[in-house]
N, C-alpha and C. Protein backbone atom coordinates (compact mmCIF):
# COMPACT_ATOMS: atom_id res chain seq x y z
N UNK A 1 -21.90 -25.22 -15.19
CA UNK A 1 -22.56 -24.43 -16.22
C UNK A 1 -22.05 -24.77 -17.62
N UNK A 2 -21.39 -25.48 -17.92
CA UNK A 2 -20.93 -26.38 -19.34
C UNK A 2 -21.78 -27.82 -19.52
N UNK A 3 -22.55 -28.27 -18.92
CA UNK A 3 -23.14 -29.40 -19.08
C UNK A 3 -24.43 -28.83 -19.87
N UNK A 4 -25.28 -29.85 -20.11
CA UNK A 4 -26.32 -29.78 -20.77
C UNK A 4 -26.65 -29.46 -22.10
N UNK A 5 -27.38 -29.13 -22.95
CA UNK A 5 -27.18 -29.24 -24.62
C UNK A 5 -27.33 -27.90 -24.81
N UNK A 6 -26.71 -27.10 -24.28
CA UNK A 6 -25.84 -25.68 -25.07
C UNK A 6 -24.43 -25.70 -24.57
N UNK A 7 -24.18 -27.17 -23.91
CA UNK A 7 -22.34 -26.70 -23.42
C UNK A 7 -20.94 -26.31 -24.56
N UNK A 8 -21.75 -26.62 -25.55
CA UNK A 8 -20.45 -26.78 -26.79
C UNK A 8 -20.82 -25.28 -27.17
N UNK A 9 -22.05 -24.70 -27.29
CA UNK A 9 -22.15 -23.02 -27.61
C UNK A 9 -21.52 -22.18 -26.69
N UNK A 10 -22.14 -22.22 -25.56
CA UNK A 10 -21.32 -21.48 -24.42
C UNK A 10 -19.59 -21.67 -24.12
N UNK A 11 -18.82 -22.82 -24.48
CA UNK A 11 -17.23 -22.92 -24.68
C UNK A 11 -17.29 -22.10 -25.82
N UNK A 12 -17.67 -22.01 -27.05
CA UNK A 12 -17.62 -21.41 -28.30
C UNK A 12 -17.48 -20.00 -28.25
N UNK A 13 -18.21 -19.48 -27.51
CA UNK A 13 -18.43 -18.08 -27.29
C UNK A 13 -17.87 -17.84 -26.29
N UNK A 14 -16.91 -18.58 -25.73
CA UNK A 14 -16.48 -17.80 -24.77
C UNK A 14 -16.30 -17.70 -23.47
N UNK A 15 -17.43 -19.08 -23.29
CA UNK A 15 -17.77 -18.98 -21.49
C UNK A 15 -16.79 -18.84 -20.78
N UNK A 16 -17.15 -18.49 -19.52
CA UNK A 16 -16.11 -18.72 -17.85
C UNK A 16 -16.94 -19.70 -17.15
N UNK A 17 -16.09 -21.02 -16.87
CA UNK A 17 -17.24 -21.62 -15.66
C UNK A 17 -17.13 -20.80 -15.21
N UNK A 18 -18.14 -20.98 -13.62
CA UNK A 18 -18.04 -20.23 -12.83
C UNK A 18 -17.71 -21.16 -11.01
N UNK A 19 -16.88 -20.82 -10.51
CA UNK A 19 -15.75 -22.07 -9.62
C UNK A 19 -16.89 -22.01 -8.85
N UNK A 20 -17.06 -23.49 -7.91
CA UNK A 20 -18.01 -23.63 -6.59
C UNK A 20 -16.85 -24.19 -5.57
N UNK A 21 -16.45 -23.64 -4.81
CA UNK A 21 -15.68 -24.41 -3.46
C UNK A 21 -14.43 -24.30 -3.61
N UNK A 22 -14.21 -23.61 -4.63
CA UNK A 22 -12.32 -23.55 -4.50
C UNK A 22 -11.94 -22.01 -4.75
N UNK A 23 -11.19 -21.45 -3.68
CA UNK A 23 -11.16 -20.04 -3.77
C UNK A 23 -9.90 -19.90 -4.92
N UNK A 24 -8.99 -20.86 -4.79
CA UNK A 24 -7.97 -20.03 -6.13
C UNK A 24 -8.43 -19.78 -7.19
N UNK A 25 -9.38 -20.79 -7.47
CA UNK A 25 -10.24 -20.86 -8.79
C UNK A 25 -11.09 -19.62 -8.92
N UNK A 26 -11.59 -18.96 -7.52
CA UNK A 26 -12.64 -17.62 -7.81
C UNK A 26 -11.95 -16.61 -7.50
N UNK A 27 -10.57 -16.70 -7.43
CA UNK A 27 -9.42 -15.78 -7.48
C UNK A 27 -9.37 -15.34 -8.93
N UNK A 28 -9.45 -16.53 -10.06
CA UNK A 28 -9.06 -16.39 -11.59
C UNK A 28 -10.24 -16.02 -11.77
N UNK A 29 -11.07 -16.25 -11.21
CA UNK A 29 -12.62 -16.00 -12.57
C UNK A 29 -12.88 -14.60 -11.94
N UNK A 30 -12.62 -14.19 -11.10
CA UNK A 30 -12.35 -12.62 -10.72
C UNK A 30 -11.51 -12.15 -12.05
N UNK A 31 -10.57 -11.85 -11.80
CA UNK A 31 -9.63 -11.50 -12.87
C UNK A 31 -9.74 -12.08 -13.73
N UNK A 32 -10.45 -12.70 -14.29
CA UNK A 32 -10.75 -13.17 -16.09
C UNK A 32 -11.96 -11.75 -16.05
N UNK A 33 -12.83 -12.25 -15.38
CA UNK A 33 -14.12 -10.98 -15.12
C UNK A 33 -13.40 -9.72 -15.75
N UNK A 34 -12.68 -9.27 -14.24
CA UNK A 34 -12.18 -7.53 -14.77
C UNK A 34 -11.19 -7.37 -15.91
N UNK A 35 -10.61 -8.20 -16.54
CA UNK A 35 -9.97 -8.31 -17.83
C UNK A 35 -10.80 -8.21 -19.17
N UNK A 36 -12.22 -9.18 -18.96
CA UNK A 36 -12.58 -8.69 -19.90
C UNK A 36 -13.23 -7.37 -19.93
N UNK A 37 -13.86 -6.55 -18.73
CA UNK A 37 -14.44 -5.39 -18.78
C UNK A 37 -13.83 -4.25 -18.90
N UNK A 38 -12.23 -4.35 -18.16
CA UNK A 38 -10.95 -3.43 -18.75
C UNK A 38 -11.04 -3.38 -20.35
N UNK A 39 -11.18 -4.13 -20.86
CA UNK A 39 -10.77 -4.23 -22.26
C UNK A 39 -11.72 -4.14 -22.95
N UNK A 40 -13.42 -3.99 -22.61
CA UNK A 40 -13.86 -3.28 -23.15
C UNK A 40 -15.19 -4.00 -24.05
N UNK A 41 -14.80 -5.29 -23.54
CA UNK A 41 -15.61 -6.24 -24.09
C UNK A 41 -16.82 -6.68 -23.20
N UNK A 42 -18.09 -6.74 -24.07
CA UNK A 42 -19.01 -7.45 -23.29
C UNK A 42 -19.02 -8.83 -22.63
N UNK A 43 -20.02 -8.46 -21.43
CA UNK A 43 -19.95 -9.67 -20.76
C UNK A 43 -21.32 -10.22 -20.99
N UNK A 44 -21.96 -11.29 -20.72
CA UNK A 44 -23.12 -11.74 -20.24
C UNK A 44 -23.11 -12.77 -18.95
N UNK A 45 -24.60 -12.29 -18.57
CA UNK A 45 -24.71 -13.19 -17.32
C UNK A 45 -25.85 -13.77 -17.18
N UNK A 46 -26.54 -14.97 -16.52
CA UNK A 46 -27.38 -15.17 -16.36
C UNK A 46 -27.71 -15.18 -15.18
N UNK A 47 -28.08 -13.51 -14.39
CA UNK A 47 -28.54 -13.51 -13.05
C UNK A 47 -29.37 -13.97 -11.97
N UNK A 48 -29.83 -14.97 -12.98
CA UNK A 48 -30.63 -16.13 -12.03
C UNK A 48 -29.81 -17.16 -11.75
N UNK A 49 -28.52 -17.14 -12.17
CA UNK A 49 -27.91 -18.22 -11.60
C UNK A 49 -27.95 -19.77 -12.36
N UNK A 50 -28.92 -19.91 -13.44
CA UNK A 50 -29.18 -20.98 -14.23
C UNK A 50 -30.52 -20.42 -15.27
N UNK A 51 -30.31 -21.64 -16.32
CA UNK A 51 -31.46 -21.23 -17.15
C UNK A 51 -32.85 -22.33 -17.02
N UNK A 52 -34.00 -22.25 -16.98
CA UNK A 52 -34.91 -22.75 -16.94
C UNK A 52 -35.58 -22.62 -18.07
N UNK A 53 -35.88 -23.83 -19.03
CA UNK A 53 -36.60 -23.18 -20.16
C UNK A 53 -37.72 -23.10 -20.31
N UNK A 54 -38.38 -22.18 -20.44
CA UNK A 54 -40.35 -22.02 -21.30
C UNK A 54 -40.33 -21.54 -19.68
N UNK A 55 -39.50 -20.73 -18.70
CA UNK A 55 -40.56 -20.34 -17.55
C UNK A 55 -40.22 -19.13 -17.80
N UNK A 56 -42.11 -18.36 -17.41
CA UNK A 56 -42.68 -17.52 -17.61
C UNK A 56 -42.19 -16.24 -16.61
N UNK A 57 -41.93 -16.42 -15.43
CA UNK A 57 -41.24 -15.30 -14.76
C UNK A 57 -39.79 -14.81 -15.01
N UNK A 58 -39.68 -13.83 -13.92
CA UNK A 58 -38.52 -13.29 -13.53
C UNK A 58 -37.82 -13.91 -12.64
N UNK A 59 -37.06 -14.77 -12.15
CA UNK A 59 -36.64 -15.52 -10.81
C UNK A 59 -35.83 -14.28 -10.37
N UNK A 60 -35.50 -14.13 -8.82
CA UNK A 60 -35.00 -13.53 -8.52
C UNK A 60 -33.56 -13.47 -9.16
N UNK A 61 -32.84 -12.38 -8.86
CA UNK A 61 -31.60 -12.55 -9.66
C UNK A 61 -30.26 -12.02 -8.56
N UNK A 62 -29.27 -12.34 -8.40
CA UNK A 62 -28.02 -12.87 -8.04
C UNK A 62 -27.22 -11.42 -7.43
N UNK A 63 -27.21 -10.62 -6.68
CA UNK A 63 -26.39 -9.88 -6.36
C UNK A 63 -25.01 -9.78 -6.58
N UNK A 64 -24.37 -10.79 -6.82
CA UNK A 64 -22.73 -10.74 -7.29
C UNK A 64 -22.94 -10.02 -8.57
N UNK A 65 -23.79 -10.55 -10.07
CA UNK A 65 -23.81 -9.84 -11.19
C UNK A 65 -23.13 -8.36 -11.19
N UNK A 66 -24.12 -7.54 -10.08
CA UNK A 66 -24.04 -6.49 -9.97
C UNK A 66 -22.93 -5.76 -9.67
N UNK A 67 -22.62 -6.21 -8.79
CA UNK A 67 -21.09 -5.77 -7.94
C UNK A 67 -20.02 -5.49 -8.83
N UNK A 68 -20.03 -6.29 -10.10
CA UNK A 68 -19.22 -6.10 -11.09
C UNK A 68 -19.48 -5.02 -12.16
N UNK A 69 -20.70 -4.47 -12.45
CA UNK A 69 -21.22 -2.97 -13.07
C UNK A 69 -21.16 -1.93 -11.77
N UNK A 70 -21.24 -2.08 -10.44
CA UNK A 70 -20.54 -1.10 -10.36
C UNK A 70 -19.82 -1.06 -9.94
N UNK A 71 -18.59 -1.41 -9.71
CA UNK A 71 -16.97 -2.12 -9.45
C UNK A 71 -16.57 -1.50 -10.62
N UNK A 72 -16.79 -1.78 -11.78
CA UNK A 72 -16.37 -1.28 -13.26
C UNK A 72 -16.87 0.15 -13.79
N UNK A 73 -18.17 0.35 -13.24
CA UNK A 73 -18.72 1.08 -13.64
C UNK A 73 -19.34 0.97 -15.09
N UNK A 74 -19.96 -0.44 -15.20
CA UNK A 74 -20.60 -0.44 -16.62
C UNK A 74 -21.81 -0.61 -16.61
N UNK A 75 -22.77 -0.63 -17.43
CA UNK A 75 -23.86 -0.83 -17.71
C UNK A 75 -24.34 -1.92 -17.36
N UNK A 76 -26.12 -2.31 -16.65
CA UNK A 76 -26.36 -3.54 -16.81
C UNK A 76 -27.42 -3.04 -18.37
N UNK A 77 -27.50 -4.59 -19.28
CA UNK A 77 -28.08 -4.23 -20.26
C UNK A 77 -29.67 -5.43 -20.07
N UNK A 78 -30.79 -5.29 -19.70
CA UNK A 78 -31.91 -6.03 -19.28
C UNK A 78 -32.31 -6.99 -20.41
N UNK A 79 -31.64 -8.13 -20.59
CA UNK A 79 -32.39 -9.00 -21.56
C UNK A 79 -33.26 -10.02 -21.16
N UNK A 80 -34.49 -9.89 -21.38
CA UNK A 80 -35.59 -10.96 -21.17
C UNK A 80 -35.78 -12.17 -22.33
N UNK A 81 -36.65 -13.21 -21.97
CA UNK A 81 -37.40 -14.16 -22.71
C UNK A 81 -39.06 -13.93 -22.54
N UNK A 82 -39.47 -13.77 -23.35
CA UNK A 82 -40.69 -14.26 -23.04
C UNK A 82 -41.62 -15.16 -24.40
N UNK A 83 -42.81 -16.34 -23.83
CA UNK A 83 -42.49 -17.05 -24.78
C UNK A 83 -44.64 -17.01 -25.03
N UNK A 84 -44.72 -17.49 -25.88
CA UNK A 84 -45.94 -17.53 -26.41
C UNK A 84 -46.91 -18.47 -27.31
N UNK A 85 -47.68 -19.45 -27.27
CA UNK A 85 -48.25 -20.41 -28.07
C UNK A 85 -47.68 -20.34 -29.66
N UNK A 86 -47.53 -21.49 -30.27
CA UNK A 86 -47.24 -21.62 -31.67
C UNK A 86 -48.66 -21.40 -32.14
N UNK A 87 -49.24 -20.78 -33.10
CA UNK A 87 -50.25 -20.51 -33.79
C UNK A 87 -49.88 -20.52 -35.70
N UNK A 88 -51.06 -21.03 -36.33
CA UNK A 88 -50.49 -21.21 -37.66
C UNK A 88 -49.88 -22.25 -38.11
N UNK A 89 -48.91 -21.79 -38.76
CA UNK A 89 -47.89 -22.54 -39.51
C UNK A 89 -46.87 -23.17 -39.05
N UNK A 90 -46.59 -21.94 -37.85
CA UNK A 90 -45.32 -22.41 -36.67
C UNK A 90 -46.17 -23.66 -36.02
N UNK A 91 -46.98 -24.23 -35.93
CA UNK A 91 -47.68 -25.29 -35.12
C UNK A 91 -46.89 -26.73 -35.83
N UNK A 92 -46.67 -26.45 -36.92
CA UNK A 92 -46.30 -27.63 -37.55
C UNK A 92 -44.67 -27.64 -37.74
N UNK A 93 -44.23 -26.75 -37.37
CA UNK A 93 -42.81 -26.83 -36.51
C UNK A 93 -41.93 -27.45 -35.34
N UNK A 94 -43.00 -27.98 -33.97
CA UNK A 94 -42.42 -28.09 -33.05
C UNK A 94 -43.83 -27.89 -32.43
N UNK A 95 -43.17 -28.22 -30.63
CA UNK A 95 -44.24 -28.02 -29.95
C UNK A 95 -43.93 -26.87 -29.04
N UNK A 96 -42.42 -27.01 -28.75
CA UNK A 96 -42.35 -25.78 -27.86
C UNK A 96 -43.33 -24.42 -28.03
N UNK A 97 -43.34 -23.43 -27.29
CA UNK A 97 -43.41 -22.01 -27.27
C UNK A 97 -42.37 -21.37 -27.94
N UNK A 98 -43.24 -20.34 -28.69
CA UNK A 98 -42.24 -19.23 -29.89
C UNK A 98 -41.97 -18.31 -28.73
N UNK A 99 -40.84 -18.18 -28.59
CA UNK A 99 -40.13 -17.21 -28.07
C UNK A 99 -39.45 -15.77 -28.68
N UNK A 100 -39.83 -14.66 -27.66
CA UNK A 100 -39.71 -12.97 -28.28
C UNK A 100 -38.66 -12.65 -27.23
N UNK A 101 -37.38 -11.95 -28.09
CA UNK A 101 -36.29 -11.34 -27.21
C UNK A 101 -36.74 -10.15 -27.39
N UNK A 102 -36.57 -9.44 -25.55
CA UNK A 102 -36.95 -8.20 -24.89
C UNK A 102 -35.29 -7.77 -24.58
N UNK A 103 -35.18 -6.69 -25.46
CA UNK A 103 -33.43 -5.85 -25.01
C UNK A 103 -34.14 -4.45 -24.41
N UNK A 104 -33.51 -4.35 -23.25
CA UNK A 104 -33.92 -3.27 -22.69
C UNK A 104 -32.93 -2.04 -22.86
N UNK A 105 -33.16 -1.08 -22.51
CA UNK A 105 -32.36 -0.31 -22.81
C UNK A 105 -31.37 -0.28 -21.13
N UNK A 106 -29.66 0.59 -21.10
CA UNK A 106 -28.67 0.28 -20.50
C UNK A 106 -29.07 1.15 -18.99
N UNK A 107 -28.90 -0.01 -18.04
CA UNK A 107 -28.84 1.24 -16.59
C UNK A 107 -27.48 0.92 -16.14
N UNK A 108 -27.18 2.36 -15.64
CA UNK A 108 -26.44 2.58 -15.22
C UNK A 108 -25.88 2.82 -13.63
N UNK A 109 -25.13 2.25 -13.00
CA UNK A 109 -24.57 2.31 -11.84
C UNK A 109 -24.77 3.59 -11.23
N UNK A 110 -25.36 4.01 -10.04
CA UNK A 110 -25.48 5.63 -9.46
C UNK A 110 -23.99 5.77 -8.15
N UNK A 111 -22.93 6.33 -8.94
CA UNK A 111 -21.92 6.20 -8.62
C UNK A 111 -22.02 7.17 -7.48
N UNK A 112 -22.83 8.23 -7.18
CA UNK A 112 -23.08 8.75 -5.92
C UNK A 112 -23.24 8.38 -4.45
N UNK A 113 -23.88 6.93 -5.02
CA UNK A 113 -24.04 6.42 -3.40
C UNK A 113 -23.00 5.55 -3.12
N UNK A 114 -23.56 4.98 -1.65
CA UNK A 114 -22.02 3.73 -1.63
C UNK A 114 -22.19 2.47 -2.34
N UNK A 115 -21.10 1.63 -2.45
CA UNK A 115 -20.67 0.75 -3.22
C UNK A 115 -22.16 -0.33 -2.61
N UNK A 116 -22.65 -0.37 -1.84
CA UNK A 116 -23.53 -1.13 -1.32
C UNK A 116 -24.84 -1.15 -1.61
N UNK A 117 -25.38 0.78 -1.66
CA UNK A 117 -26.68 1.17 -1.76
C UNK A 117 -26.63 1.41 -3.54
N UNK A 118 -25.10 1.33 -3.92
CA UNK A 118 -24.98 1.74 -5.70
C UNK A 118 -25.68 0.02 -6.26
N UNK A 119 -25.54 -1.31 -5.54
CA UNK A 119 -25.69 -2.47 -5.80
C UNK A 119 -26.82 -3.00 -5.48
N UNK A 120 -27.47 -2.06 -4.17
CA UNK A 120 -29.03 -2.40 -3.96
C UNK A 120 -29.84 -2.10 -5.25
N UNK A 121 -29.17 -0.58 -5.59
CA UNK A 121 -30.23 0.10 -6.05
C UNK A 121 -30.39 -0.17 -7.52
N UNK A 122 -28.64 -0.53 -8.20
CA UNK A 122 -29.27 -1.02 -9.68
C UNK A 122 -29.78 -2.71 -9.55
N UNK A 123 -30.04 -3.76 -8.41
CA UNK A 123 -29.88 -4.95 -8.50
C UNK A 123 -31.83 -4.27 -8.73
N UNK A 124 -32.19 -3.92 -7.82
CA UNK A 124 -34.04 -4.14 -7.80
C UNK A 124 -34.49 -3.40 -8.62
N UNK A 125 -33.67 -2.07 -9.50
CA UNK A 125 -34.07 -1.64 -10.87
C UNK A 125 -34.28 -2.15 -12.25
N UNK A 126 -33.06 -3.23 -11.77
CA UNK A 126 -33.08 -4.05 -12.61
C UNK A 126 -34.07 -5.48 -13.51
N UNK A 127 -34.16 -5.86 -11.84
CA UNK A 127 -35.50 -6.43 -11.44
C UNK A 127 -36.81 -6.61 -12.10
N UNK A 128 -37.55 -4.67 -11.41
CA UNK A 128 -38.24 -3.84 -12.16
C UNK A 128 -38.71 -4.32 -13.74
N UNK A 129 -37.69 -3.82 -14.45
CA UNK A 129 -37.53 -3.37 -15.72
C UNK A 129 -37.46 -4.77 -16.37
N UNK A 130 -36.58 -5.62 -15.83
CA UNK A 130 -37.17 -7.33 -16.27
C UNK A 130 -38.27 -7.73 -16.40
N UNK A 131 -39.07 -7.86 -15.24
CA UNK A 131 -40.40 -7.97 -15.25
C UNK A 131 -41.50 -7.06 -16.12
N UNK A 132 -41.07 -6.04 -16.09
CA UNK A 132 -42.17 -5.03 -17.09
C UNK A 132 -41.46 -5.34 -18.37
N UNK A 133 -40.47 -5.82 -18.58
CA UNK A 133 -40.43 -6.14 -19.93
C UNK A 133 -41.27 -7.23 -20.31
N UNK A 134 -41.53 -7.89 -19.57
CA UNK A 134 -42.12 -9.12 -19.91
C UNK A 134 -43.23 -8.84 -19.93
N UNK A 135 -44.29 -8.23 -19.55
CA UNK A 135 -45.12 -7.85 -19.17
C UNK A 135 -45.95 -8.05 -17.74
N UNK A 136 -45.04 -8.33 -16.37
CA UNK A 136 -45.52 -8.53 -15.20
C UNK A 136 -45.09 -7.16 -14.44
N UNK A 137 -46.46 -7.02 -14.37
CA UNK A 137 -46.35 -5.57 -13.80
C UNK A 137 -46.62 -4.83 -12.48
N UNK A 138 -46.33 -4.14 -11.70
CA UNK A 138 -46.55 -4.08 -10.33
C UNK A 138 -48.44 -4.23 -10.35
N UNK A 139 -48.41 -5.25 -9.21
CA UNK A 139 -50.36 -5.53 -9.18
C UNK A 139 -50.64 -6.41 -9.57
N UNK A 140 -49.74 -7.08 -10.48
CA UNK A 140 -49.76 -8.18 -11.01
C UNK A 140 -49.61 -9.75 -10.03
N UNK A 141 -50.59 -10.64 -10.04
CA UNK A 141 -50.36 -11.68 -9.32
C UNK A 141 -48.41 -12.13 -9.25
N UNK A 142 -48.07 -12.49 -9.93
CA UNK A 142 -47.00 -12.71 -10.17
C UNK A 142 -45.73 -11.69 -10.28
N UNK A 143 -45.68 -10.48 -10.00
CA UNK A 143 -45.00 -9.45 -10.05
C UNK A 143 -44.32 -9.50 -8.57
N UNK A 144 -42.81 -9.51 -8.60
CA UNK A 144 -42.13 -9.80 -7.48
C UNK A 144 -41.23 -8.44 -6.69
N UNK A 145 -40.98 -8.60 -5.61
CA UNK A 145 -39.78 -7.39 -5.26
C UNK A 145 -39.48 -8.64 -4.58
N UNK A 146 -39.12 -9.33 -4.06
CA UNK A 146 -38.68 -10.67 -3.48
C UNK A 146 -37.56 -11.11 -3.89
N UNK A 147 -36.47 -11.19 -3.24
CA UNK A 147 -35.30 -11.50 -4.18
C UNK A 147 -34.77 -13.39 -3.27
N UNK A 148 -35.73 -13.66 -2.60
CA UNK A 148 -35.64 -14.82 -1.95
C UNK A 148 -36.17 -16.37 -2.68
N UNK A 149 -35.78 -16.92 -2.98
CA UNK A 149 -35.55 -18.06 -4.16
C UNK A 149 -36.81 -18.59 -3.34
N UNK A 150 -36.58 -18.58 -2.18
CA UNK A 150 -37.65 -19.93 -1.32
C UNK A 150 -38.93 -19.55 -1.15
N UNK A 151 -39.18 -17.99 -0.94
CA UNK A 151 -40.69 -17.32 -0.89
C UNK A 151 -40.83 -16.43 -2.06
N UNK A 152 -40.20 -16.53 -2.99
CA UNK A 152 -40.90 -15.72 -4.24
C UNK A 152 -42.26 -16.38 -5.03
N UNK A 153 -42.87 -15.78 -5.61
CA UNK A 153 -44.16 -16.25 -6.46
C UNK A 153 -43.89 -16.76 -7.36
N UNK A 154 -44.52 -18.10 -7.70
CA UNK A 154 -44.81 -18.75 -8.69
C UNK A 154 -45.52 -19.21 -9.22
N UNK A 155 -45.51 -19.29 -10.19
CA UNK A 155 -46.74 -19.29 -11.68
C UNK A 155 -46.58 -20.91 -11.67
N UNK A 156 -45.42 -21.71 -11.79
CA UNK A 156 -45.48 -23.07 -12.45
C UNK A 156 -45.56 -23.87 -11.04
């Protein structure tokens, strides 16, 4: 997750790789994790596990994220992309799609249930509220509860 042409932003700000195959290594990025949430500082994640750019859905998103809002007991905070034709003036800018940031407002962990059904229940709320931010909405061709990478719907 340091490769590619935002690796020098993401060291800048802060990143944690994140270890594949070596447990001492996901021993530390554990405890880098709860160090920074002890202390009070935001985290970000990208619960899809990678970024894809100009795509239009929600990909399913990552159950570990979670475990750590409610392990901590913090907030997840729902930030979307969604992106839209250049029209105008912006046409003579670029070709990409103009892109609109969606901040959702904070859910919170339901510390009532167990540590399991507390991680079901904010992971597919979460979900939810991604997608309707974007505007894919239950009924919607493309509107998912699917959290399976291999049979979820796709647009591209």
């Amino acid at each position: 997750n340091f490769e590619g042409p935002n690796a020098f932003f993401i060291k800048w700000v802060g990143g944690i790789p994140v270890p594949t195959g070596n447990l001492r290594a996901m021993g530390k990025f554990q405890s880098a994790i709860g160090d920074v949430l002890k202390d009070g500082k935001w985290l970000h994640f990208f619960p899809e596990g990678s970024m894809w750019f100009f795509y239009p859905d929600i990909r399913p998103l990552k159950k570990a994220v979670f475990k750590y809002a409610v392990r901590y007991n913090k907030p997840v905070i729902p930030i979307t992309m969604s992106f839209r034709p250049r029209k105008g003036l912006y046409k003579l800018f670029g070709k990409d799609p103009c892109a609109d940031l969606h901040i959702g407002e904070p859910i919170f962990p339901d510390q009532s249930l167990s540590q399991k059904e507390a991680i079901d229940k904010i992971h597919a709320e979460t979900y939810h509220i991604m997608q309707v931010m974007n505007g894919i909405n239950p009924g919607d061709p493309t509107y998912n509860t699917d959290q399976n990478i291999d049979t979820y719907k796709k647009t591209m």
